[in-house]
Protein backbone atom coordinates (compact mmCIF):
# COMPACT_ATOMS: atom_id res chain seq x y z
CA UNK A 1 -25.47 23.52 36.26
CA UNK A 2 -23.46 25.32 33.25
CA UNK A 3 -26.91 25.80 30.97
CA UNK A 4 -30.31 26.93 31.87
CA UNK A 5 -32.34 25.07 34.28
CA UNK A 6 -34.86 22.44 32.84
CA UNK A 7 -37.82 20.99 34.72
CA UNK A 8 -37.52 17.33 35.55
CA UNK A 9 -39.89 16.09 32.80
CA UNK A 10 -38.02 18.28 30.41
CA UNK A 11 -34.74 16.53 31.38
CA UNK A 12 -36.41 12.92 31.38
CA UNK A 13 -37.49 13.42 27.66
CA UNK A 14 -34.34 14.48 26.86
CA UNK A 15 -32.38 11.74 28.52
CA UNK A 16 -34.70 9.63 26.54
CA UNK A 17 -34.15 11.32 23.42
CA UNK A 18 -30.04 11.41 23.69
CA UNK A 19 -30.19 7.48 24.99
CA UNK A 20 -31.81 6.89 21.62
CA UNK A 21 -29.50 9.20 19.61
CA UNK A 22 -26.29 8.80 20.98
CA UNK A 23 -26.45 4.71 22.10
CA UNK A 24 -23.36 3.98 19.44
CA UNK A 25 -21.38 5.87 21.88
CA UNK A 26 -19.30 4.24 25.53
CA UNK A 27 -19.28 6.13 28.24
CA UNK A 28 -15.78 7.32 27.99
CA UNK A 29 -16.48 8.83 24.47
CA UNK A 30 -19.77 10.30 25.45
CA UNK A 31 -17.61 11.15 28.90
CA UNK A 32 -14.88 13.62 26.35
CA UNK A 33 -17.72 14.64 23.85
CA UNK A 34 -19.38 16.30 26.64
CA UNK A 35 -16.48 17.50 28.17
CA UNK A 36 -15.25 19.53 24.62
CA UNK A 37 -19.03 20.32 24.41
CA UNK A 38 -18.83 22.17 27.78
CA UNK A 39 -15.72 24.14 26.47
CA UNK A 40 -17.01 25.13 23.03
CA UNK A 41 -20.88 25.20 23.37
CA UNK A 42 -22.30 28.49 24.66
CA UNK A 43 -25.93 26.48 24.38
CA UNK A 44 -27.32 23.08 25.42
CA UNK A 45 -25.19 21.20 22.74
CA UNK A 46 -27.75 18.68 20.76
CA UNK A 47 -26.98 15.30 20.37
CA UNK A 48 -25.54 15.83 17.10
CA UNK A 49 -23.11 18.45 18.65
CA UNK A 50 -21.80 15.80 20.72
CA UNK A 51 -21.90 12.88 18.06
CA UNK A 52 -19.48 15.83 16.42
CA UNK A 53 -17.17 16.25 19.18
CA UNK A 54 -16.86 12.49 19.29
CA UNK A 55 -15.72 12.30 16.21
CA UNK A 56 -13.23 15.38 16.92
CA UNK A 57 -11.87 13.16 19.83
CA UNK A 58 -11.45 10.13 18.05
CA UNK A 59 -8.04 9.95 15.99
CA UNK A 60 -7.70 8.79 12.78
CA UNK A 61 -5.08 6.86 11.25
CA UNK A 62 -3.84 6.62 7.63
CA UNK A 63 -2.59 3.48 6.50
CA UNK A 64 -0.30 3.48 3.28
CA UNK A 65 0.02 -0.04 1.41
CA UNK A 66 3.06 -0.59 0.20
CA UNK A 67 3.11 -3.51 -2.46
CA UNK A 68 5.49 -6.24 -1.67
CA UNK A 69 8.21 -7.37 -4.18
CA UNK A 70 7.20 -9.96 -6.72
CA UNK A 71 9.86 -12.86 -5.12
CA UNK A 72 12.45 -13.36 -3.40
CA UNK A 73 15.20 -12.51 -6.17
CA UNK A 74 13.43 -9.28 -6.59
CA UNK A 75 14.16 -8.47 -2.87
CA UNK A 76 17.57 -9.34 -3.66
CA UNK A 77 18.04 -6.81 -6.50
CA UNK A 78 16.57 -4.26 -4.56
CA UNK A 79 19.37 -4.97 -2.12
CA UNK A 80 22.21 -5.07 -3.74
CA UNK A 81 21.18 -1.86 -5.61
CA UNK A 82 20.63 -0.05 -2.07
CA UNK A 83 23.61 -1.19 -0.77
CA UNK A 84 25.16 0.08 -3.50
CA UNK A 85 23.63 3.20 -3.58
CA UNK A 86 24.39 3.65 0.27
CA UNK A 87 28.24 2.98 -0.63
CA UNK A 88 27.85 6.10 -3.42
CA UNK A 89 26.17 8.33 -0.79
CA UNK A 90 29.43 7.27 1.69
CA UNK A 91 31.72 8.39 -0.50
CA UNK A 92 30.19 11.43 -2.19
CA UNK A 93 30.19 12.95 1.37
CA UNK A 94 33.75 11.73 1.88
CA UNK A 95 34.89 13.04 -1.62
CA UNK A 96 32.07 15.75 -2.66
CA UNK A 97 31.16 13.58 -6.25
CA UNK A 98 27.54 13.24 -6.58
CA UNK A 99 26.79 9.58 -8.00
CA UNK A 100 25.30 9.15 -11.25
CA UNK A 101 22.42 7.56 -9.89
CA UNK A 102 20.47 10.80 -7.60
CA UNK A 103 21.10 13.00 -11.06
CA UNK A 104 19.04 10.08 -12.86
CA UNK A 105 16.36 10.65 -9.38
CA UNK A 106 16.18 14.17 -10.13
CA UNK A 107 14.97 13.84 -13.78
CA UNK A 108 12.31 11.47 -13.02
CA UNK A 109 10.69 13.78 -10.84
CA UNK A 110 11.42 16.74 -12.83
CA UNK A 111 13.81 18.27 -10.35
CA UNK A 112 16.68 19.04 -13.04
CA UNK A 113 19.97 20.89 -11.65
């Protein structure tokens, strides 16, 4: 009803056609792509409109590895390091002293003060 009117053996070759082309997708994701298509197409969207607005609809997610220690005494360095770093941030924002340590930060990423 929203684009021009097709006659019926128009519409059964291109049921046909966009069976064929757009099989990979459900029915709930062909169910959004044609809903976006609706909103942004001004035309009969083609199959690869909608294989685009599926792919507009779907999220994608970024996964970041981050490499485990080497063993278990490593984990324990680590530890004891961060706990004592979060003891120098406690008292630099009782007593206003930056610790040694963030000036040391700041250098290795080029951030000198």
């Amino acid at each position: 009803m929203v684009y021009q009117r097709r006659s019926s053996a128009a519409l059964q070759a291109l049921v046909e056609i966009w069976s064929e082309d757009l099989a990979e997708l459900n029915d709930e994701a062909l169910i959004q792509a044609c809903a976006l298509a609706r909103k942004k197409c001004k035309f009969w969207p083609t199959p690869a409109e909608l294989l685009e607005f599926h792919e507009q609809a779907t999220p994608t997610y970024n996964i970041t590895f981050i490499p485990l220690p080497e063993s278990p005494k490593d984990v324990e360095v680590m530890a004891q390091r961060n706990a004592g770093r979060a003891r120098d941030i406690l008292r630099a924002l009782k007593t206003g002293e930056r610790p040694d340590w963030i000036g040391a930060l700041d250098r290795q990423r080029g951030r000198v003060q």
